[in-house]
N, C-alpha and C. Protein backbone atom coordinates (compact mmCIF):
# COMPACT_ATOMS: atom_id res chain seq x y z
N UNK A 1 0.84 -1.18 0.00
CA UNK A 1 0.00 0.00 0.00
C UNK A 1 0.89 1.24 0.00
N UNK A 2 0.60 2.20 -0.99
CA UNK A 2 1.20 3.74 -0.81
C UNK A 2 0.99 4.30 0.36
N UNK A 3 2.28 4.79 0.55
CA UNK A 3 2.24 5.89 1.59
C UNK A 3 1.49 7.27 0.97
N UNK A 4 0.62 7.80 2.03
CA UNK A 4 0.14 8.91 1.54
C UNK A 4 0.79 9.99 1.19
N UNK A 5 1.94 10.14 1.85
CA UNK A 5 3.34 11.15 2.40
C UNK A 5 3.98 10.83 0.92
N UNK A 6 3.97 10.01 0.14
CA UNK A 6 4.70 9.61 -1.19
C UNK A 6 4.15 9.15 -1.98
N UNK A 7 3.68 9.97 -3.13
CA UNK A 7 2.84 9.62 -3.93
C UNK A 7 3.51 8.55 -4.97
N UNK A 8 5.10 8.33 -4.94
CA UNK A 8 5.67 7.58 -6.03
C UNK A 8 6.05 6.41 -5.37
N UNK A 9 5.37 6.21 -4.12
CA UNK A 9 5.88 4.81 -3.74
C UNK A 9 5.56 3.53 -4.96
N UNK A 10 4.88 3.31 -5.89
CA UNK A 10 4.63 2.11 -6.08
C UNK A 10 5.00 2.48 -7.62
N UNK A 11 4.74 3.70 -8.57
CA UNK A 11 5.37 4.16 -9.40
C UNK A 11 6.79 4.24 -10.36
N UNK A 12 7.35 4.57 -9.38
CA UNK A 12 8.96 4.57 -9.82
C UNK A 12 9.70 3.86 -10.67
N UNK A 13 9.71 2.55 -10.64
CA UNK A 13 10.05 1.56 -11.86
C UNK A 13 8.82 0.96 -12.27
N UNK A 14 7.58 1.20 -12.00
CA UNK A 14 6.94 0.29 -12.51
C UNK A 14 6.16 0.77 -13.43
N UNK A 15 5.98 2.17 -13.69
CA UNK A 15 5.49 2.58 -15.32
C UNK A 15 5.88 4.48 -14.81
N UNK A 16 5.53 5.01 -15.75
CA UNK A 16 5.21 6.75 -15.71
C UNK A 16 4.12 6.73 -15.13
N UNK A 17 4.01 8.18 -14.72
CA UNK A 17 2.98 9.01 -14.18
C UNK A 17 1.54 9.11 -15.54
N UNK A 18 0.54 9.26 -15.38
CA UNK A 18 -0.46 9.82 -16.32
C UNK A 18 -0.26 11.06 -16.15
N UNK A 19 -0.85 12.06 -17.33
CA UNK A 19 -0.93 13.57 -17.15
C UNK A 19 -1.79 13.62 -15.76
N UNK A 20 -2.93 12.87 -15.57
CA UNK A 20 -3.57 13.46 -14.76
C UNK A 20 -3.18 13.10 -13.37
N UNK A 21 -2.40 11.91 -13.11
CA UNK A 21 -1.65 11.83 -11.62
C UNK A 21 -0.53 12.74 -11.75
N UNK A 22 0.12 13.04 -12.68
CA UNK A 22 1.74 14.01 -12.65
C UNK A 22 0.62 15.43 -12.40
N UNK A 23 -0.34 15.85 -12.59
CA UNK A 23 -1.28 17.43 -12.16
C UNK A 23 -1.40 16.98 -10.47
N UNK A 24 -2.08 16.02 -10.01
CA UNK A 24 -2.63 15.51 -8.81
C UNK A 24 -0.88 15.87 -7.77
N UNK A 25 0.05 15.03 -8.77
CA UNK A 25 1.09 15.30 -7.51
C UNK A 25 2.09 16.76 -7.69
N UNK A 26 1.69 17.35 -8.83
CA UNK A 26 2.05 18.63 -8.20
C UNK A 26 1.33 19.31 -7.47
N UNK A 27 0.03 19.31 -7.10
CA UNK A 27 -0.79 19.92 -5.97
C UNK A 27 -0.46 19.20 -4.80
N UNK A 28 0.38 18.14 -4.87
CA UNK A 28 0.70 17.57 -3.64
C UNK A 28 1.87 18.30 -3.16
N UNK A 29 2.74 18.50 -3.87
CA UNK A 29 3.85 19.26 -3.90
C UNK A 29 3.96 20.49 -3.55
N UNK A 30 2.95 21.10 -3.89
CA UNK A 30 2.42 22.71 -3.56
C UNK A 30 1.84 22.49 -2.05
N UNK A 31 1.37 21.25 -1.58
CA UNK A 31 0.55 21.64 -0.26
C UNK A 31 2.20 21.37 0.40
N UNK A 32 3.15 20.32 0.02
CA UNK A 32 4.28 20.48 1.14
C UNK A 32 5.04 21.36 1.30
N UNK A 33 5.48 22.29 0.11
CA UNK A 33 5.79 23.28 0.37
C UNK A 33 5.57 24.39 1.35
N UNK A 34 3.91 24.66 1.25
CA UNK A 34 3.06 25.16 2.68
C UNK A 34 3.19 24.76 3.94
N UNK A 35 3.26 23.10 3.82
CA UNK A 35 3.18 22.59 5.37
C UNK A 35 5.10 22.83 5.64
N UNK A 36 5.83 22.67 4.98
CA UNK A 36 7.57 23.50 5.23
C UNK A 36 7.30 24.90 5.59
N UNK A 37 6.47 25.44 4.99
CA UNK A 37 6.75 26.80 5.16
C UNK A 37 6.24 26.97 6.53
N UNK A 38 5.32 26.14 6.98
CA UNK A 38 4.55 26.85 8.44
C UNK A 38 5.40 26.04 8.95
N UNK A 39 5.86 25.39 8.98
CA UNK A 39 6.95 24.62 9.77
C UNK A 39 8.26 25.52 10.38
N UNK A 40 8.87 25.76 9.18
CA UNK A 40 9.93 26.39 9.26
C UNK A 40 9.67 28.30 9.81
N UNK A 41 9.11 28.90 9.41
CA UNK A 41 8.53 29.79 9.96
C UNK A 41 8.28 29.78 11.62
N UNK A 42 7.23 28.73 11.94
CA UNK A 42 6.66 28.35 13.16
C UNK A 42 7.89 28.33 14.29
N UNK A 43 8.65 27.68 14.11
CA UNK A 43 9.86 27.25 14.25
C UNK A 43 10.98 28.36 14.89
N UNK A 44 11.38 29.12 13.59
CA UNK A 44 11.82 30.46 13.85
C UNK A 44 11.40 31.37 14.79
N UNK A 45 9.92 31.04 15.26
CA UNK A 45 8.96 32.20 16.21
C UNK A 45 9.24 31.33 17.51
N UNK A 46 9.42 30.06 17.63
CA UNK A 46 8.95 30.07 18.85
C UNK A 46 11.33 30.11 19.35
N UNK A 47 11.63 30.44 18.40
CA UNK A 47 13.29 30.16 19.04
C UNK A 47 13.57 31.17 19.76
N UNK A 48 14.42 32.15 20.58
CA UNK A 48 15.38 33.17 20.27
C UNK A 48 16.70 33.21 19.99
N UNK A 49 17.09 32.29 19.28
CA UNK A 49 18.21 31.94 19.01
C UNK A 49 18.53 32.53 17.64
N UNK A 50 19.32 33.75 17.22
CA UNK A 50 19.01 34.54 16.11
C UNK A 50 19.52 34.20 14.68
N UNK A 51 20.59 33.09 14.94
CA UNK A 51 21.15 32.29 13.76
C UNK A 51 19.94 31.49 13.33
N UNK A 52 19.67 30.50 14.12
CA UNK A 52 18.56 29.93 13.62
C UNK A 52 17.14 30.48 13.13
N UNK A 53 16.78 31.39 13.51
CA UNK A 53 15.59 32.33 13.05
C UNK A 53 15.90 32.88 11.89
N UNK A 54 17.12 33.48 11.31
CA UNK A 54 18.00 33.54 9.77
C UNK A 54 17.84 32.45 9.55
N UNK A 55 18.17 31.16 9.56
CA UNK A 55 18.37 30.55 8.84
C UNK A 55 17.04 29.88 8.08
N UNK A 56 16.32 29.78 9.18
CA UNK A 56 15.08 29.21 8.78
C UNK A 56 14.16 29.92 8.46
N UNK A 57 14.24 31.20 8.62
CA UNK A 57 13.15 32.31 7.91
C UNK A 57 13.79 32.33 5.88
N UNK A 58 14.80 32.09 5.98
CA UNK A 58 15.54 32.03 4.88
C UNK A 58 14.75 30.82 4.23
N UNK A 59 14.73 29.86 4.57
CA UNK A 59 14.40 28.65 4.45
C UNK A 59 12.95 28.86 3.36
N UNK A 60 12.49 29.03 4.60
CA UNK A 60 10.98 29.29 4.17
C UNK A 60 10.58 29.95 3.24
N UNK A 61 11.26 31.12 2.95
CA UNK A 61 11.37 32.28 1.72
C UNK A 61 11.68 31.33 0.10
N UNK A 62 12.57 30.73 0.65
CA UNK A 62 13.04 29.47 -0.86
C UNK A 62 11.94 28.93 -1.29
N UNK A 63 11.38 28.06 0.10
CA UNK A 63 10.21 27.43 0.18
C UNK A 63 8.31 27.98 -1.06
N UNK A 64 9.13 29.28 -0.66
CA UNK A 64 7.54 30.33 -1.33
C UNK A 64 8.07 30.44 -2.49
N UNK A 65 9.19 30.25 -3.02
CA UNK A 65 9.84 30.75 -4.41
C UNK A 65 9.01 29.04 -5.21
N UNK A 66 9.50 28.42 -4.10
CA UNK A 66 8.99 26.30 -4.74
C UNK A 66 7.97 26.71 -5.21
N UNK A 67 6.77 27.22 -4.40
CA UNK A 67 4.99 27.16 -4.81
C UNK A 67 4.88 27.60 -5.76
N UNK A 68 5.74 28.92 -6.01
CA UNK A 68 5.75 29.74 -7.20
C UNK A 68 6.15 29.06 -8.45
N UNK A 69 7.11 28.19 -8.44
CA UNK A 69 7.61 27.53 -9.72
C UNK A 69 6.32 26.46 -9.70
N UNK A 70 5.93 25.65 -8.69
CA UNK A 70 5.22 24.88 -8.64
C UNK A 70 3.94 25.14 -9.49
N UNK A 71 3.41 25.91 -9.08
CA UNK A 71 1.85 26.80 -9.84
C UNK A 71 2.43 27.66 -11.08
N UNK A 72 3.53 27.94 -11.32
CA UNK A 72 3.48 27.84 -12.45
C UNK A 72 3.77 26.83 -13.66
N UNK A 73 3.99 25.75 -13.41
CA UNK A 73 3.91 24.37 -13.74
C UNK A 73 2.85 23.78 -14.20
N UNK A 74 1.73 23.97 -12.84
CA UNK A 74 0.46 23.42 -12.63
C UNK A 74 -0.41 24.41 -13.42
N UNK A 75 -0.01 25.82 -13.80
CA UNK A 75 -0.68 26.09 -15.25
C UNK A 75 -0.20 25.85 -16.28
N UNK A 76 0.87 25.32 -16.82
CA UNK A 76 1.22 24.90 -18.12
C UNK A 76 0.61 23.68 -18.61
N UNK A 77 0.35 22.64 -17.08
CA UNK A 77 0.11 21.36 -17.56
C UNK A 77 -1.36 21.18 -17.25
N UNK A 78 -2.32 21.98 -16.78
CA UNK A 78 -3.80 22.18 -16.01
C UNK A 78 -4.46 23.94 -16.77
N UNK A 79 -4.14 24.37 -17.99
CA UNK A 79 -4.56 26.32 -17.87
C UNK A 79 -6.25 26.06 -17.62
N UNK A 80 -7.04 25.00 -17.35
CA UNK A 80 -8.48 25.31 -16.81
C UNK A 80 -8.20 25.18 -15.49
N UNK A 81 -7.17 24.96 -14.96
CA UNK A 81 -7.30 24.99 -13.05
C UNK A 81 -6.92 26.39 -12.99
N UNK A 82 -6.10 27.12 -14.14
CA UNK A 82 -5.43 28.60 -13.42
C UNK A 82 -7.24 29.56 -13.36
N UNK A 83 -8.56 29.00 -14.43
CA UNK A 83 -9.21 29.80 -14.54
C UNK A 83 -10.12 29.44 -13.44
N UNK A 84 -10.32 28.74 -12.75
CA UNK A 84 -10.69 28.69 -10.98
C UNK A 84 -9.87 29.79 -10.16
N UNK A 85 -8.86 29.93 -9.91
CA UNK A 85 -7.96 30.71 -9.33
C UNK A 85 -8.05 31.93 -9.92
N UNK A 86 -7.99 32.31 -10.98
CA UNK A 86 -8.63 33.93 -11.48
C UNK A 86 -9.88 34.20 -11.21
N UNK A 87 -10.76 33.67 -11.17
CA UNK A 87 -11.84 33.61 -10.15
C UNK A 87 -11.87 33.39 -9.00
N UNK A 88 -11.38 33.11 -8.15
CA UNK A 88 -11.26 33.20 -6.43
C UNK A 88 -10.61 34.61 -6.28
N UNK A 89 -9.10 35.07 -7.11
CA UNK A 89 -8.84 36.32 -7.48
C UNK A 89 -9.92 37.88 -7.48
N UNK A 90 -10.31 37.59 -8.62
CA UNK A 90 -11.67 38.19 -8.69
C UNK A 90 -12.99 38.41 -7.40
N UNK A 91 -13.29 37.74 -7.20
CA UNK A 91 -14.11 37.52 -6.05
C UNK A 91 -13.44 38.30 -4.53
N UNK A 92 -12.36 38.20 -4.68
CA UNK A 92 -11.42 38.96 -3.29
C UNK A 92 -11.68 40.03 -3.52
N UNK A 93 -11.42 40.73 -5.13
CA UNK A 93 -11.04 42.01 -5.43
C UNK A 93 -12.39 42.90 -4.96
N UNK A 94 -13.55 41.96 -5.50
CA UNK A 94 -14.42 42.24 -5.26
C UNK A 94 -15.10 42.62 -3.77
N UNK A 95 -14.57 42.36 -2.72
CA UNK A 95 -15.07 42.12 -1.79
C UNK A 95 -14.22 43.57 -1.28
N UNK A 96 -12.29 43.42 -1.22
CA UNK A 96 -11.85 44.61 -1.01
C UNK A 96 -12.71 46.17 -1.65
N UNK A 97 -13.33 45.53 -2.80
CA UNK A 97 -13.90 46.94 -3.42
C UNK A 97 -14.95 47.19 -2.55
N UNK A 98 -15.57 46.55 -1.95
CA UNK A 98 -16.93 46.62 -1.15
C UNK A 98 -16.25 47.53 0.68
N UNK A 99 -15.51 46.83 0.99
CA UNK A 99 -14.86 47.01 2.29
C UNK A 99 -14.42 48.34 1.86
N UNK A 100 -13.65 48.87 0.92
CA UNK A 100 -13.26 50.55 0.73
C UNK A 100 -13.97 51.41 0.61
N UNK A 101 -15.44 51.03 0.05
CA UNK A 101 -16.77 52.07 0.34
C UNK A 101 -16.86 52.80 1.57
């Protein structure tokens, strides 16, 4: 049985990805990035140790650069998932426009 934590456990030599599991595990990829980032972040807050709070605020910053390459990936290989997300976009803008009245 796959580990949930590894989507290529059973994969790896035993055929390729489909387009639509290689889309599935870059959204997997994008959520670990997040769960590093609150990690590493989290981490940094509760230290006072000021090397380590550099280092790992650093960390985390890389971490946000990943999501970024990541989603832009996940629109090259998905451009009807980016048009959900321009709509959640939209809908914010919308709401800030309401709140500035």
């Amino acid at each position: 049985m796959p580990e949930f934590s590894n989507p290529f456990t059973l994969l790896k030599n035993d055929r390729k990805l489909t387009h639509e599991e290689l889309v599935r595990a870059i959204r997997f990829m994008i959520a670990a990035e997040f769960e590093a980032i609150q990690l590493y972040q989290q981490t940094a807050e509760s230290t006072s140790d000021k090397l380590s709070q550099e280092v790992l605020l650093d960390i985390a910053n890389e971490e946000k650069e990943h999501v970024g390459e990541f989603l832009r990936l996940l629109r090259e290989l998905d451009p009807e998932e980016e048009e959900f997300y321009q709509k959640g976009f939209k809908e914010v803008e919308e709401i800030l426009k309401e709140l500035k009245k």
